[in-house]
C-alpha atoms as a PDB file:
ATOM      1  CA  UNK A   1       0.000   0.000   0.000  1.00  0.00           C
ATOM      2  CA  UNK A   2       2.985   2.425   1.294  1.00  0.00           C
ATOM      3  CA  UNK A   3       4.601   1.761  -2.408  1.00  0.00           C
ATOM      4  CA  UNK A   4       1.541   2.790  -4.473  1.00  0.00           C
ATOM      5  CA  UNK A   5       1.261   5.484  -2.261  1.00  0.00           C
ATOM      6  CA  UNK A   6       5.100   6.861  -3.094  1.00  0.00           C
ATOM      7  CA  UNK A   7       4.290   6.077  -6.305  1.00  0.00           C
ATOM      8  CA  UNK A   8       1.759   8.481  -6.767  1.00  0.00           C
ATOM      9  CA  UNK A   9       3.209  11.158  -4.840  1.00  0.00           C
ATOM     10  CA  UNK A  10       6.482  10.925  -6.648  1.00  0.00           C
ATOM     11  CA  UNK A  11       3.561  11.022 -10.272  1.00  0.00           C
ATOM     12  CA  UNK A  12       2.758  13.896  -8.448  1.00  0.00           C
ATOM     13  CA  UNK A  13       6.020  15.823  -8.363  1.00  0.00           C
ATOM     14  CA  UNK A  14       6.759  14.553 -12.065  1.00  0.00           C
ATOM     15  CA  UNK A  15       3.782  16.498 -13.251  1.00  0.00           C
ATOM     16  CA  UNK A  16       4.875  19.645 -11.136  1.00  0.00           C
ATOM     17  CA  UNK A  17       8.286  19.123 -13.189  1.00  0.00           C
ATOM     18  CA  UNK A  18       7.554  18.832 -17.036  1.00  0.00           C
ATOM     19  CA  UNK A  19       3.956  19.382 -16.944  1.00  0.00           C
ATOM     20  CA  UNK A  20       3.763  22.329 -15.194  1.00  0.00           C
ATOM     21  CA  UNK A  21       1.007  21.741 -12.687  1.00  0.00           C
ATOM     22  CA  UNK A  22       1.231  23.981 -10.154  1.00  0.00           C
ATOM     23  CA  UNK A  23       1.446  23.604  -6.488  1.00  0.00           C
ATOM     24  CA  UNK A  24       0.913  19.477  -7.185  1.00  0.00           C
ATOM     25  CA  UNK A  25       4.633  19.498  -6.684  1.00  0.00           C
ATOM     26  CA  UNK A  26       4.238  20.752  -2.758  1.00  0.00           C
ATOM     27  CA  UNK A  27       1.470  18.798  -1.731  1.00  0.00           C
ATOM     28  CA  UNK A  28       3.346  15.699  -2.772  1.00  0.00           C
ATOM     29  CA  UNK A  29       6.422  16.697  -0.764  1.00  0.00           C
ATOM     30  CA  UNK A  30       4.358  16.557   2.261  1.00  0.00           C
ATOM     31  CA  UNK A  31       2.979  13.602   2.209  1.00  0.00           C
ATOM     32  CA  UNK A  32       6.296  11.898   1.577  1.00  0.00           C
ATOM     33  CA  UNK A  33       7.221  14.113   4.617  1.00  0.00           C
ATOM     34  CA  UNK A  34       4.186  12.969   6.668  1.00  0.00           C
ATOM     35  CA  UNK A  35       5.053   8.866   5.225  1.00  0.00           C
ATOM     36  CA  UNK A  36       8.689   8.730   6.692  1.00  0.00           C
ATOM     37  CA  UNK A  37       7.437  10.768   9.748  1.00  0.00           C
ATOM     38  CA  UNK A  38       4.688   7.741  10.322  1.00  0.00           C
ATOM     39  CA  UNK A  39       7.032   5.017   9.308  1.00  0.00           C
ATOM     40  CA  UNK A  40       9.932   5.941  11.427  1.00  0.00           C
ATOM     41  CA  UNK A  41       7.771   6.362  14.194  1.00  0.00           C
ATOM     42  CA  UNK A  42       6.202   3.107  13.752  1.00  0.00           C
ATOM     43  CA  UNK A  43       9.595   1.329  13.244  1.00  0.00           C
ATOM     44  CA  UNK A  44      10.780   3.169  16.686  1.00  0.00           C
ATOM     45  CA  UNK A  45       7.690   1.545  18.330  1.00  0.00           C
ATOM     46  CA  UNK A  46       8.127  -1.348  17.192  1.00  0.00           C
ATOM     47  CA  UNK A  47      11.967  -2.756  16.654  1.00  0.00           C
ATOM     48  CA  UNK A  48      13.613  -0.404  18.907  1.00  0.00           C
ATOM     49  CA  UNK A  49      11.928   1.331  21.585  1.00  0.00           C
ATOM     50  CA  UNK A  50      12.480   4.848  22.908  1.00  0.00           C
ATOM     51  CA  UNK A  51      14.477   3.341  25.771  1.00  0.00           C
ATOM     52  CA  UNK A  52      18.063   4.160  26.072  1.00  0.00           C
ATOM     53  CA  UNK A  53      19.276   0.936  24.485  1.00  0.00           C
ATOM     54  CA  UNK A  54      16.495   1.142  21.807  1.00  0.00           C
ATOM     55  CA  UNK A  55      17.866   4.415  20.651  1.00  0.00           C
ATOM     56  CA  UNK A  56      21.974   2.794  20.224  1.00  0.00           C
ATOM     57  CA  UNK A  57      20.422   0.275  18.783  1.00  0.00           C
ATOM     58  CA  UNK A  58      18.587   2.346  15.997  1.00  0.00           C
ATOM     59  CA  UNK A  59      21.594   4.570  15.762  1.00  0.00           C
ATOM     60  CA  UNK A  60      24.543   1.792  15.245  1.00  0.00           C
ATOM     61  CA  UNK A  61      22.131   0.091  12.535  1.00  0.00           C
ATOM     62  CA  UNK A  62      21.431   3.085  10.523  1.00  0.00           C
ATOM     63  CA  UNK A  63      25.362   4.070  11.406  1.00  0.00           C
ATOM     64  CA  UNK A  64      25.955   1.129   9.225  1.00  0.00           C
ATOM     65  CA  UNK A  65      23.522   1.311   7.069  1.00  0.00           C
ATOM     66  CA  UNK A  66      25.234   4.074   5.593  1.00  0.00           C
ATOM     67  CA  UNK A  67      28.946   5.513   6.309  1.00  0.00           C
ATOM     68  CA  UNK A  68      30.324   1.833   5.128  1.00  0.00           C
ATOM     69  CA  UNK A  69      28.944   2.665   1.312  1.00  0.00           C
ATOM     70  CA  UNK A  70      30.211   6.141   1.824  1.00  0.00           C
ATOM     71  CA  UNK A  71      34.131   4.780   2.614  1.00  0.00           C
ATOM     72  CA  UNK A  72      33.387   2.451  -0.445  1.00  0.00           C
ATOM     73  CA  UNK A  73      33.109   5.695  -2.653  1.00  0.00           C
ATOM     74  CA  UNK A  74      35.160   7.541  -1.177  1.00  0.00           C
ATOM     75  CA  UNK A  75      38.108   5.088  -1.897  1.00  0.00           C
ATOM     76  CA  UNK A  76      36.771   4.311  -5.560  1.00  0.00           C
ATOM     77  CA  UNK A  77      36.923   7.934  -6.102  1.00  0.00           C
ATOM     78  CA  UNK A  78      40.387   8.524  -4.995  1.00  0.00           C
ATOM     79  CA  UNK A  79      41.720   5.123  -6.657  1.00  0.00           C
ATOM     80  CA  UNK A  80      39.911   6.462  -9.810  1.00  0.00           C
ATOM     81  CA  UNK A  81      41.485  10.022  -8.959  1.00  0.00           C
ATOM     82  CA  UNK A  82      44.846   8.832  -8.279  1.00  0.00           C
ATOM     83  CA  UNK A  83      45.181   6.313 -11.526  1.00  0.00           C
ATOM     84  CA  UNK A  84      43.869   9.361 -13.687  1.00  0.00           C
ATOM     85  CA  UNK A  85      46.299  11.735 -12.244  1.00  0.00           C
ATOM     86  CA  UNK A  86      48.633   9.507 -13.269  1.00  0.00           C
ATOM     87  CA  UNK A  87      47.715   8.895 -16.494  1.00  0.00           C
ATOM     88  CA  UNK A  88      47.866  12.789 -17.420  1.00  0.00           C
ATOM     89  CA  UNK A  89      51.405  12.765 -15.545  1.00  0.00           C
ATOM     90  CA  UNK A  90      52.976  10.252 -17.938  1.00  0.00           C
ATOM     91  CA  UNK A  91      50.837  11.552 -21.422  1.00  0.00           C
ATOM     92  CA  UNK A  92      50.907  15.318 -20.770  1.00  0.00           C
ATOM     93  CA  UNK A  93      47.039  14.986 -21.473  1.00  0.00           C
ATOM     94  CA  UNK A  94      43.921  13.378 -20.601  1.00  0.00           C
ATOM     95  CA  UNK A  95      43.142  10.693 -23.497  1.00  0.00           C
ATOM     96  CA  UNK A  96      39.622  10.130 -24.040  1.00  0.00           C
ATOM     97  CA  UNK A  97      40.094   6.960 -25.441  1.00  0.00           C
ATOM     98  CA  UNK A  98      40.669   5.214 -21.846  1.00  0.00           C
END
């Protein structure tokens, strides 16, 4: 139900966008504002708690939920950063053809 919902607010903001509906746009951006305010509420109540472990708990899974893919791309970019710097140190140029 949640995913037909998103679906049509994110229609919704599409239509603000290239067909130039206006205020459609807004309306959608609260209710995906008002949807993550009810579903993180909801999985507070019901995984974690609002207890002091509840709260490290919800905090070290969402901790790696997301810095480890951060670290990922931040060493592919500076791998990809470092081979191209040295590609352009040894040809003078940047070759497209790479």
């Amino acid at each position: 139900m949640f995913g037909t919902y998103r679906t049509f607010l994110a229609l919704m903001v599409v239509a603000q966008h290239l067909g130039g509906i206006p205020t459609v746009g807004a309306y959608a951006v609260f209710g995906f504002y008002a949807l993550s305010g009810y579903l993180m509420t909801f999985i507070m109540q019901q995984n974690y708690g609002y207890s002091r472990s509840g709260k490290y708990k919800y905090t070290i899974n969402r901790f790696l939920r997301i810095y480890p893919m951060y670290w990922v791309s931040i060493l592919f970019s500076l791998a990809v950063i470092l081979i191209l710097s040295v590609v352009v140190e040894l040809t003078g140029h940047f070759n497209k053809g790479l």
